[in-house]
PDB file of N, CA and C in Angstrom:
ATOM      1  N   UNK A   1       4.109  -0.606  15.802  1.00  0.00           N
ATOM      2  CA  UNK A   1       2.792  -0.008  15.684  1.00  0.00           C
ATOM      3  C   UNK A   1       2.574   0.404  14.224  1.00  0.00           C
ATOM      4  N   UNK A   2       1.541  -0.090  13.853  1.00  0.00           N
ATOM      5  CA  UNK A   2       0.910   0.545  12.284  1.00  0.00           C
ATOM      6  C   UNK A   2       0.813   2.022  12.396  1.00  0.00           C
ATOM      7  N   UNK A   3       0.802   2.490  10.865  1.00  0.00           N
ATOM      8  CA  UNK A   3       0.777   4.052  10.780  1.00  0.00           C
ATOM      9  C   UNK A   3      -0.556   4.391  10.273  1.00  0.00           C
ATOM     10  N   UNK A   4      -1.285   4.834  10.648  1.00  0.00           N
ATOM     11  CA  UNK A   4      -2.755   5.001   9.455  1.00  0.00           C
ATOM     12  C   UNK A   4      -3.165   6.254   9.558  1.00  0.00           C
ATOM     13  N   UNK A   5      -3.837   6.754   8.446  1.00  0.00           N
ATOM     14  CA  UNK A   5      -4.177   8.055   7.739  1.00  0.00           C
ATOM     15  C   UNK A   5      -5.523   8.312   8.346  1.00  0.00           C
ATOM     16  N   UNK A   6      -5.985   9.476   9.166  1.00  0.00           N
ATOM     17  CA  UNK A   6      -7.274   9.702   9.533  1.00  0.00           C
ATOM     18  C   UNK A   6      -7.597  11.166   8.868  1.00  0.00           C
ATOM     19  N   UNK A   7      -8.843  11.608   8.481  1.00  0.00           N
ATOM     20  CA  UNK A   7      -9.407  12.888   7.955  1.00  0.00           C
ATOM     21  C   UNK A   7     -10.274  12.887   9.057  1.00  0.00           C
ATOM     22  N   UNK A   8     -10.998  14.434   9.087  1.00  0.00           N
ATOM     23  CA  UNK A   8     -11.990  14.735   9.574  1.00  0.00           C
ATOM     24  C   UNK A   8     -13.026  15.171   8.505  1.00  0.00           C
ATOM     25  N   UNK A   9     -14.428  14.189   9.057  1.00  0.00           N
ATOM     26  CA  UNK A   9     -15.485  14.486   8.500  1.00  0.00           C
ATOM     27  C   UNK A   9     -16.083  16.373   8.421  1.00  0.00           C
ATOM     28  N   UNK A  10     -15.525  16.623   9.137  1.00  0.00           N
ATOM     29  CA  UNK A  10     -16.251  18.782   9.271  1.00  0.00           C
ATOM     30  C   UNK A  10     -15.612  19.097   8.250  1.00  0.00           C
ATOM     31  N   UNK A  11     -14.142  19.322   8.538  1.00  0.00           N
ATOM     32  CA  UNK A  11     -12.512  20.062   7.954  1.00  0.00           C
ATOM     33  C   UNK A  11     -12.228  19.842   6.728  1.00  0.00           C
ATOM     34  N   UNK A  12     -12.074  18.605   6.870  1.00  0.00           N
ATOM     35  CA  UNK A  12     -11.538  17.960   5.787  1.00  0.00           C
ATOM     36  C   UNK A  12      -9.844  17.908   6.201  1.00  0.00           C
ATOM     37  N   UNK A  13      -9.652  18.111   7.135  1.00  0.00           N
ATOM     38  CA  UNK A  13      -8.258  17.778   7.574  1.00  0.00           C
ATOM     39  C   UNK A  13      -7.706  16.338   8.255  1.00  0.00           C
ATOM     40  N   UNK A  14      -6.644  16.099   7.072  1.00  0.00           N
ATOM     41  CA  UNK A  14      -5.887  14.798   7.172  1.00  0.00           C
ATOM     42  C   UNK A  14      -4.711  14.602   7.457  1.00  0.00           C
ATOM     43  N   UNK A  15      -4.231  14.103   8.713  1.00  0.00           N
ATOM     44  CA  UNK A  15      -3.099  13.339   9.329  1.00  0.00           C
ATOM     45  C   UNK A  15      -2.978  11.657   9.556  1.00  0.00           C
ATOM     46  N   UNK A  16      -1.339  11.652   9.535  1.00  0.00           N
ATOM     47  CA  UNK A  16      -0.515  10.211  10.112  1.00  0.00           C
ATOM     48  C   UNK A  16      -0.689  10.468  11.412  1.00  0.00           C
ATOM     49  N   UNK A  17      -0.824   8.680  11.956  1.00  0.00           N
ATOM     50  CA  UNK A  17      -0.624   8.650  13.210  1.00  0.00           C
ATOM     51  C   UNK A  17      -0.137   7.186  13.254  1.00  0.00           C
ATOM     52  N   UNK A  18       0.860   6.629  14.365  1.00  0.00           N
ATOM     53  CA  UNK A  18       1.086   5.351  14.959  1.00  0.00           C
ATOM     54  C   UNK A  18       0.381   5.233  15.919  1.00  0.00           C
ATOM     55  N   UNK A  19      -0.767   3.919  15.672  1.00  0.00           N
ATOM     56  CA  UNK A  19      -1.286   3.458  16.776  1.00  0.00           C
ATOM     57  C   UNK A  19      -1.093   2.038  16.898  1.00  0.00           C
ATOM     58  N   UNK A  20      -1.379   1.696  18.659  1.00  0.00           N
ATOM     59  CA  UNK A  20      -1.319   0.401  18.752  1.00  0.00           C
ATOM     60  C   UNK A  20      -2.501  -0.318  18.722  1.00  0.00           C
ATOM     61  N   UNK A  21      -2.232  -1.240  18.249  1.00  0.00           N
ATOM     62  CA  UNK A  21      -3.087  -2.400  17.583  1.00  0.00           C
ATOM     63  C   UNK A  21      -3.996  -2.535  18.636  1.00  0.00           C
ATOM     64  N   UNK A  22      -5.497  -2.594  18.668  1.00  0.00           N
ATOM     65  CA  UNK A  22      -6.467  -2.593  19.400  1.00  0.00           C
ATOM     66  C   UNK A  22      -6.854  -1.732  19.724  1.00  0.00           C
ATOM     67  N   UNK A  23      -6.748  -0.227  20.006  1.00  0.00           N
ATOM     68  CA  UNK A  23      -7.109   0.732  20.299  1.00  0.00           C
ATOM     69  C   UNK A  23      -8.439   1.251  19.428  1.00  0.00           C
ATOM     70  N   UNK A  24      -9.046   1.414  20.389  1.00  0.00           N
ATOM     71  CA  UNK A  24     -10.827   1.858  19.602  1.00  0.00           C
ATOM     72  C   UNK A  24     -11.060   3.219  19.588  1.00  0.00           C
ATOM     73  N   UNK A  25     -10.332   4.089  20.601  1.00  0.00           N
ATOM     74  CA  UNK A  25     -10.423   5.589  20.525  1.00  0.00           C
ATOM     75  C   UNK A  25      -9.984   6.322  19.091  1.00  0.00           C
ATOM     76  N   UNK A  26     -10.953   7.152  18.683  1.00  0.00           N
ATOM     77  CA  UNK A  26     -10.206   7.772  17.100  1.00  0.00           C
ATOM     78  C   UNK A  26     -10.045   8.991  17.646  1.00  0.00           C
ATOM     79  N   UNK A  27      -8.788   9.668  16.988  1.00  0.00           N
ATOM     80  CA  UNK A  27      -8.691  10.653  17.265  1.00  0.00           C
ATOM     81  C   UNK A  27      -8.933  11.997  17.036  1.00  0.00           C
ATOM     82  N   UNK A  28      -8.925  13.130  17.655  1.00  0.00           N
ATOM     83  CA  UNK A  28      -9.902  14.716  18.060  1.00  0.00           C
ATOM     84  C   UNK A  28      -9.090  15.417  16.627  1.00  0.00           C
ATOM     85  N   UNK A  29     -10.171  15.498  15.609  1.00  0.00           N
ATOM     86  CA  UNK A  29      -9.062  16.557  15.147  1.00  0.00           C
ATOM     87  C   UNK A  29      -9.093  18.138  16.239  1.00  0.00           C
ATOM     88  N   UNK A  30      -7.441  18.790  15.903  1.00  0.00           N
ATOM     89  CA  UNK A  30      -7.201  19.707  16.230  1.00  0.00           C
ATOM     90  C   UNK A  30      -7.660  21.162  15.821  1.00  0.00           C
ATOM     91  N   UNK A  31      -7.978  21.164  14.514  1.00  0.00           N
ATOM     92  CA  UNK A  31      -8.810  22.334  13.906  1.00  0.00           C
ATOM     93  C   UNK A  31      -9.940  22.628  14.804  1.00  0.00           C
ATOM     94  N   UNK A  32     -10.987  21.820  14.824  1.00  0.00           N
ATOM     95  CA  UNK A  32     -12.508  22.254  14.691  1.00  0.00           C
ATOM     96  C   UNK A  32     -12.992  21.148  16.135  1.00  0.00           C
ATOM     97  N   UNK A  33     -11.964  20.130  16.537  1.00  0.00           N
ATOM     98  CA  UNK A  33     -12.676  19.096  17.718  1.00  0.00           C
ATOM     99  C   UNK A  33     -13.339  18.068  17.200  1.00  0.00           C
ATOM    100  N   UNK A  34     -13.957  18.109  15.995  1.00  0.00           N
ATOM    101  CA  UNK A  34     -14.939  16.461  16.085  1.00  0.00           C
ATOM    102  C   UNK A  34     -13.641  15.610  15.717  1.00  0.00           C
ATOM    103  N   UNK A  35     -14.442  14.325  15.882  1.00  0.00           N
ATOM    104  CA  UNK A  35     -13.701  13.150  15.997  1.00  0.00           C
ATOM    105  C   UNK A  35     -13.219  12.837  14.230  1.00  0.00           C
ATOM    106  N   UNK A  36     -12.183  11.770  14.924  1.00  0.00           N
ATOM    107  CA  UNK A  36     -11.739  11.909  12.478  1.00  0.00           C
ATOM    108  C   UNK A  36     -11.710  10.322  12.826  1.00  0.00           C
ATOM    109  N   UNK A  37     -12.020   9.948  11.252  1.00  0.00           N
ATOM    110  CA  UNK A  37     -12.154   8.408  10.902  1.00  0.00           C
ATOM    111  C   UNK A  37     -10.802   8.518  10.236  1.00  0.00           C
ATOM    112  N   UNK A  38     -10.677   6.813  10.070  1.00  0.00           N
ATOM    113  CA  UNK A  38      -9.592   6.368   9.657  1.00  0.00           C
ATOM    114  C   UNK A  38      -9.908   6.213   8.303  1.00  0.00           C
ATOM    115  N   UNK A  39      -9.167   6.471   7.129  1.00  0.00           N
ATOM    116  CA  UNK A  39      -9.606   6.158   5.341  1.00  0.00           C
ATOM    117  C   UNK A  39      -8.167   5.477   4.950  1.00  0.00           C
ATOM    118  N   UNK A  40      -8.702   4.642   3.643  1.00  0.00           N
ATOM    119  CA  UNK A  40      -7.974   4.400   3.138  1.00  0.00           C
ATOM    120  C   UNK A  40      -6.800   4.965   2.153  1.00  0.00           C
ATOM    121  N   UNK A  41      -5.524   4.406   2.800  1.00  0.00           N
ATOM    122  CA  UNK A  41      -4.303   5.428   2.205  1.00  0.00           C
ATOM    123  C   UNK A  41      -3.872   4.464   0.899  1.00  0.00           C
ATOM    124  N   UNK A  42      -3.361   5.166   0.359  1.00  0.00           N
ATOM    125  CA  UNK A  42      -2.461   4.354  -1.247  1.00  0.00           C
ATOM    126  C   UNK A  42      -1.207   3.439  -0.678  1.00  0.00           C
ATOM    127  N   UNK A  43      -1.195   2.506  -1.498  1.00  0.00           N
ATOM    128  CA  UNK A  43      -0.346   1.666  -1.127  1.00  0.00           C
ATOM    129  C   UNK A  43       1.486   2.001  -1.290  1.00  0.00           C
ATOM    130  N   UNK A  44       2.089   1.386  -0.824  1.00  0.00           N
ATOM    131  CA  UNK A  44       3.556   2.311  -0.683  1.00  0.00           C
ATOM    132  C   UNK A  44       4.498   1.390  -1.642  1.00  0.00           C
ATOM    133  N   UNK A  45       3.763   0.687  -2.592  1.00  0.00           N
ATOM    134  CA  UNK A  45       4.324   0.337  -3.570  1.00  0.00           C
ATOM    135  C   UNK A  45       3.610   0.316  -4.724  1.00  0.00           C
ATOM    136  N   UNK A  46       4.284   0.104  -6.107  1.00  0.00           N
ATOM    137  CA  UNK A  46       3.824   0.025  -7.239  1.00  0.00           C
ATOM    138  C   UNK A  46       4.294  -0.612  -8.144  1.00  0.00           C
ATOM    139  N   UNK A  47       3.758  -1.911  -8.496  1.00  0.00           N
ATOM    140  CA  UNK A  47       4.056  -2.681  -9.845  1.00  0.00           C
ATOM    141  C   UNK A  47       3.760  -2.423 -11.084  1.00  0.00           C
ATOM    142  N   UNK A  48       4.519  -1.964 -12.086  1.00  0.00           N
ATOM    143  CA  UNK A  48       4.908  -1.384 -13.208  1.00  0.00           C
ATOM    144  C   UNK A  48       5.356  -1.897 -14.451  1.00  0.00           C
ATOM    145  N   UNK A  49       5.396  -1.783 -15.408  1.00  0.00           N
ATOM    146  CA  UNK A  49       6.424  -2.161 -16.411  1.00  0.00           C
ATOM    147  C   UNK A  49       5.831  -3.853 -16.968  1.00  0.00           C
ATOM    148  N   UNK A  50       6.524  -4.466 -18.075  1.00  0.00           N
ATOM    149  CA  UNK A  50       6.020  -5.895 -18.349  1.00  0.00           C
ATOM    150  C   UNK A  50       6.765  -6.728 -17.725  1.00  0.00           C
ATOM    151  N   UNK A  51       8.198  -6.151 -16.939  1.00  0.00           N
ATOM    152  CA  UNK A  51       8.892  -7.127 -16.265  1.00  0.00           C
ATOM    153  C   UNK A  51       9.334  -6.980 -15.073  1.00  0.00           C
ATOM    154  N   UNK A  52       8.103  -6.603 -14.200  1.00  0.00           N
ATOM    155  CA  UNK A  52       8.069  -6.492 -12.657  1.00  0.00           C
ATOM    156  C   UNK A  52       8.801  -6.969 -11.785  1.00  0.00           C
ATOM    157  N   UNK A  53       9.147  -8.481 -12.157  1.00  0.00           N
ATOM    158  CA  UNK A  53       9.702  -9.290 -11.362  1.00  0.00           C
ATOM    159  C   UNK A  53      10.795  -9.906 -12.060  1.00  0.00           C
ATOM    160  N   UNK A  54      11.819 -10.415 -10.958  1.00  0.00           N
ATOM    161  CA  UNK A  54      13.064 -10.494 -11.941  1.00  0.00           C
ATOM    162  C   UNK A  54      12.843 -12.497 -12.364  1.00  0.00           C
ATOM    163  N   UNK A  55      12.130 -12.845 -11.720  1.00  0.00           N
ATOM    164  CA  UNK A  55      11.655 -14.483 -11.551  1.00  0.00           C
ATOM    165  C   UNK A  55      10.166 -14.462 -12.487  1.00  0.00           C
ATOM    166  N   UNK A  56      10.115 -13.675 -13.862  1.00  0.00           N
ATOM    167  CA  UNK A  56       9.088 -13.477 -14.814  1.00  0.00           C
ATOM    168  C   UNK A  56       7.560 -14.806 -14.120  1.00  0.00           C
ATOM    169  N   UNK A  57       7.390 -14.068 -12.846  1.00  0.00           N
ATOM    170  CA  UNK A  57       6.210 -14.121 -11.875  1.00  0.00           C
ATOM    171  C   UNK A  57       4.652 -13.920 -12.905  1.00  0.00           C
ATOM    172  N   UNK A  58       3.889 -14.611 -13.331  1.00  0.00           N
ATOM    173  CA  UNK A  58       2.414 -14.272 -13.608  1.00  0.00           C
ATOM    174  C   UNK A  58       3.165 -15.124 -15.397  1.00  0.00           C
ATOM    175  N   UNK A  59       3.806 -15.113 -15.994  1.00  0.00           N
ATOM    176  CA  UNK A  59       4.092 -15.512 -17.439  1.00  0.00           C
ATOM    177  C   UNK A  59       3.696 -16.758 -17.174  1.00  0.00           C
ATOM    178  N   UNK A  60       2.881 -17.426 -18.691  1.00  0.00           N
ATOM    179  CA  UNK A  60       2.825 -18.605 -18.750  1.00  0.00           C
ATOM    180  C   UNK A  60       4.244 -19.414 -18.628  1.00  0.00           C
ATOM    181  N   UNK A  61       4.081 -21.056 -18.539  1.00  0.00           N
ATOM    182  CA  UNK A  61       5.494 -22.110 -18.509  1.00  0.00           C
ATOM    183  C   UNK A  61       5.915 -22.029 -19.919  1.00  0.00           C
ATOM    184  N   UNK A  62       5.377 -21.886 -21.192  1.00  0.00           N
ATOM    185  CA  UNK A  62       5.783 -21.911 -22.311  1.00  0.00           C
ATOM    186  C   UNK A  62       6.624 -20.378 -22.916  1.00  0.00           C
ATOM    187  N   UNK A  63       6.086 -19.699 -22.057  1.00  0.00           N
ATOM    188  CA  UNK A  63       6.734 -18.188 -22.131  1.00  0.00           C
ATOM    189  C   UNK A  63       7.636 -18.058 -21.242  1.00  0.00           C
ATOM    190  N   UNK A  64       7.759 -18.688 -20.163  1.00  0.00           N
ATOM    191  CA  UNK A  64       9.130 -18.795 -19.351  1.00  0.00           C
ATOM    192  C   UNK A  64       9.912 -19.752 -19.611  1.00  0.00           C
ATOM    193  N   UNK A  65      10.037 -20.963 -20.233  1.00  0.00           N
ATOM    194  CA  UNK A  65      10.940 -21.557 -21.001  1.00  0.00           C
ATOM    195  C   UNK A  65      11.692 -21.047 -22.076  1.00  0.00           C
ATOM    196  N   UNK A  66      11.121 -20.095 -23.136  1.00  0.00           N
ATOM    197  CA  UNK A  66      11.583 -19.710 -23.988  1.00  0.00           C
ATOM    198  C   UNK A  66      12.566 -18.145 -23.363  1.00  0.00           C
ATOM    199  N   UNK A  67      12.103 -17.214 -22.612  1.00  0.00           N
ATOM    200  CA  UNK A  67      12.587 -16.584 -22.179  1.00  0.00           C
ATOM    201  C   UNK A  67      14.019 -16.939 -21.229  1.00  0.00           C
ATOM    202  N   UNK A  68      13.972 -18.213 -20.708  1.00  0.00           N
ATOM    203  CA  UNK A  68      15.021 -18.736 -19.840  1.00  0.00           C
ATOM    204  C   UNK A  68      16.190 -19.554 -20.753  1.00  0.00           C
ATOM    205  N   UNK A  69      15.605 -19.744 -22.237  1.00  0.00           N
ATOM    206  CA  UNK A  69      16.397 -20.583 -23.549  1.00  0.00           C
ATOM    207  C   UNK A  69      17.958 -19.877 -23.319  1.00  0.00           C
ATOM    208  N   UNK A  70      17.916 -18.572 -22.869  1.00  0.00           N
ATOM    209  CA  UNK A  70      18.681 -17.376 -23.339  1.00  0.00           C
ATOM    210  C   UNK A  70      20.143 -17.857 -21.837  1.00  0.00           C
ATOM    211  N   UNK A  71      19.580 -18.526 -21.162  1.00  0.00           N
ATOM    212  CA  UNK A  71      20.663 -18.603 -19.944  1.00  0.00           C
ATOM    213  C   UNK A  71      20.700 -20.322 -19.754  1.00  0.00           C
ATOM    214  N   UNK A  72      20.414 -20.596 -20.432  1.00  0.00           N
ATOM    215  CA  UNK A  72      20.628 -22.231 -20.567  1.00  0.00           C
ATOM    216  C   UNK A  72      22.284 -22.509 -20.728  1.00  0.00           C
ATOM    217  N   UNK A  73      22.691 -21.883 -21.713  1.00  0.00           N
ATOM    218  CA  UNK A  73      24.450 -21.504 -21.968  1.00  0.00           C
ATOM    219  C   UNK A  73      24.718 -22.991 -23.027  1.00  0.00           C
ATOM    220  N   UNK A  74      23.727 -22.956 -23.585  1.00  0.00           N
ATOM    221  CA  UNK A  74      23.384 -23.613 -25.111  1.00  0.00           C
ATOM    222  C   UNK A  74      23.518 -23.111 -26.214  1.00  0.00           C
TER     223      UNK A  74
END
């Protein structure tokens, strides 16, 4: 089951919940009773730095040839 982040529109109070996939009911917040929407949460990763990937992923072929010169064992 996915985990997703709901607030309430009154409160402003925000919880996790696991729900199963298809379910249309949103759930009561507990504070105040109205119903809370689901929002978008931050992603649980982060790509960083100029060398993100250890397979220099997004570099041009002329910039990954020269960078790979180094393990040729030439």
């Amino acid at each position: 089951m996915p985990v997703y982040e709901f607030a309430c529109s009154k409160c402003g109070k925000r919880l996790e919940m696991l729900v199963k996939i298809g379910t249309k009911k949103e759930p009561v917040c507990d504070m105040c009773g109205k119903p809370m929407k689901k929002v978008m949460s931050a992603p649980a990763f982060i790509l960083n730095g100029s060398r993100w990937a250890h397979d220099n992923y997004g570099l041009s072929p002329a910039t990954k040839s020269k960078k790979g010169d180094k393990n040729n064992g030439t």
